[in-house]
Protein backbone atom coordinates (compact mmCIF):
# COMPACT_ATOMS: atom_id res chain seq x y z
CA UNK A 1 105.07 96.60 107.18
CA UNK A 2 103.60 99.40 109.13
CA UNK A 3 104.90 102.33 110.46
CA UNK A 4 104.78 101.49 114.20
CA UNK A 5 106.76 97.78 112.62
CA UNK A 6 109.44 100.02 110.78
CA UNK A 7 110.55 102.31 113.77
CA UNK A 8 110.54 99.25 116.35
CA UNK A 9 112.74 97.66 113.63
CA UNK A 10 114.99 100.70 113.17
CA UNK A 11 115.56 100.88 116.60
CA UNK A 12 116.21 96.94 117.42
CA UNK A 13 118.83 97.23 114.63
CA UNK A 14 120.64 100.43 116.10
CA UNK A 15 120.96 98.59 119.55
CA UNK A 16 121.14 94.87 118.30
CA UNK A 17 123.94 95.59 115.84
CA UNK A 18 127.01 96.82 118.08
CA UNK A 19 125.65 94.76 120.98
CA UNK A 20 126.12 91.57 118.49
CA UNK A 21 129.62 93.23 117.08
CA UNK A 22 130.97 93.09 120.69
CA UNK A 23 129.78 89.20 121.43
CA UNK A 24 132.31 88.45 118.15
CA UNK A 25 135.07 90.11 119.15
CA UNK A 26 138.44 88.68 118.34
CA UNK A 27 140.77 89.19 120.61
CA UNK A 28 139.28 91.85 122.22
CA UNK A 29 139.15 93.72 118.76
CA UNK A 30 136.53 94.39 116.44
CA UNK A 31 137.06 93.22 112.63
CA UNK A 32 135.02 93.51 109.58
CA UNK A 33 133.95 89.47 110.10
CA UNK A 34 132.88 90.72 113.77
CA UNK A 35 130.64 93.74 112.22
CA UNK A 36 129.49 91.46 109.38
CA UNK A 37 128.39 88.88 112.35
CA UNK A 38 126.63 91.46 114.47
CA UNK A 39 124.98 92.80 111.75
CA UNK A 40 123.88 89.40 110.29
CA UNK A 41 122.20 88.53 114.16
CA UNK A 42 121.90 92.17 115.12
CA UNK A 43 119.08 91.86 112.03
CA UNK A 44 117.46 88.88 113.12
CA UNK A 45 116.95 90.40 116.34
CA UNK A 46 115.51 93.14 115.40
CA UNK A 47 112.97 91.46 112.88
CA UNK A 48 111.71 89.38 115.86
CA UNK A 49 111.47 92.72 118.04
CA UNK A 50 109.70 94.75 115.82
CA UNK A 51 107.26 91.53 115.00
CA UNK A 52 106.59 91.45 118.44
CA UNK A 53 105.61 94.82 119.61
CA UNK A 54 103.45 95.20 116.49
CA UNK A 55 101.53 92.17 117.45
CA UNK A 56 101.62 93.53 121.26
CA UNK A 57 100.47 96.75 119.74
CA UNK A 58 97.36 94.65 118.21
């Protein structure tokens, strides 16, 4: 993974994660199973961002 990969995938994660957290809300509360969710999709997100701006950056 290069460099350019690794930030684009830090910063997907640190947007994707609480964005993901607050689509599995329960009850208009956040829980450990609605953190564990967004992080679990917040991370798929941002492997599929940062795979496509290092290919844009190709």
């Amino acid at each position: 993974m290069s460099t350019q990969r690794a930030v684009w995938f830090v910063t997907a994660l640190a947007v994707a994660v609480p964005v993901m957290a607050v689509m599995f809300r329960e009850d208009g509360r956040f829980t450990s199973q609605s953190w564990t969710k967004g992080l679990i999709f917040g991370t798929a997100v941002a492997i599929v961002a940062a795979i496509a701006a290092g290919r844009a950056r190709q």
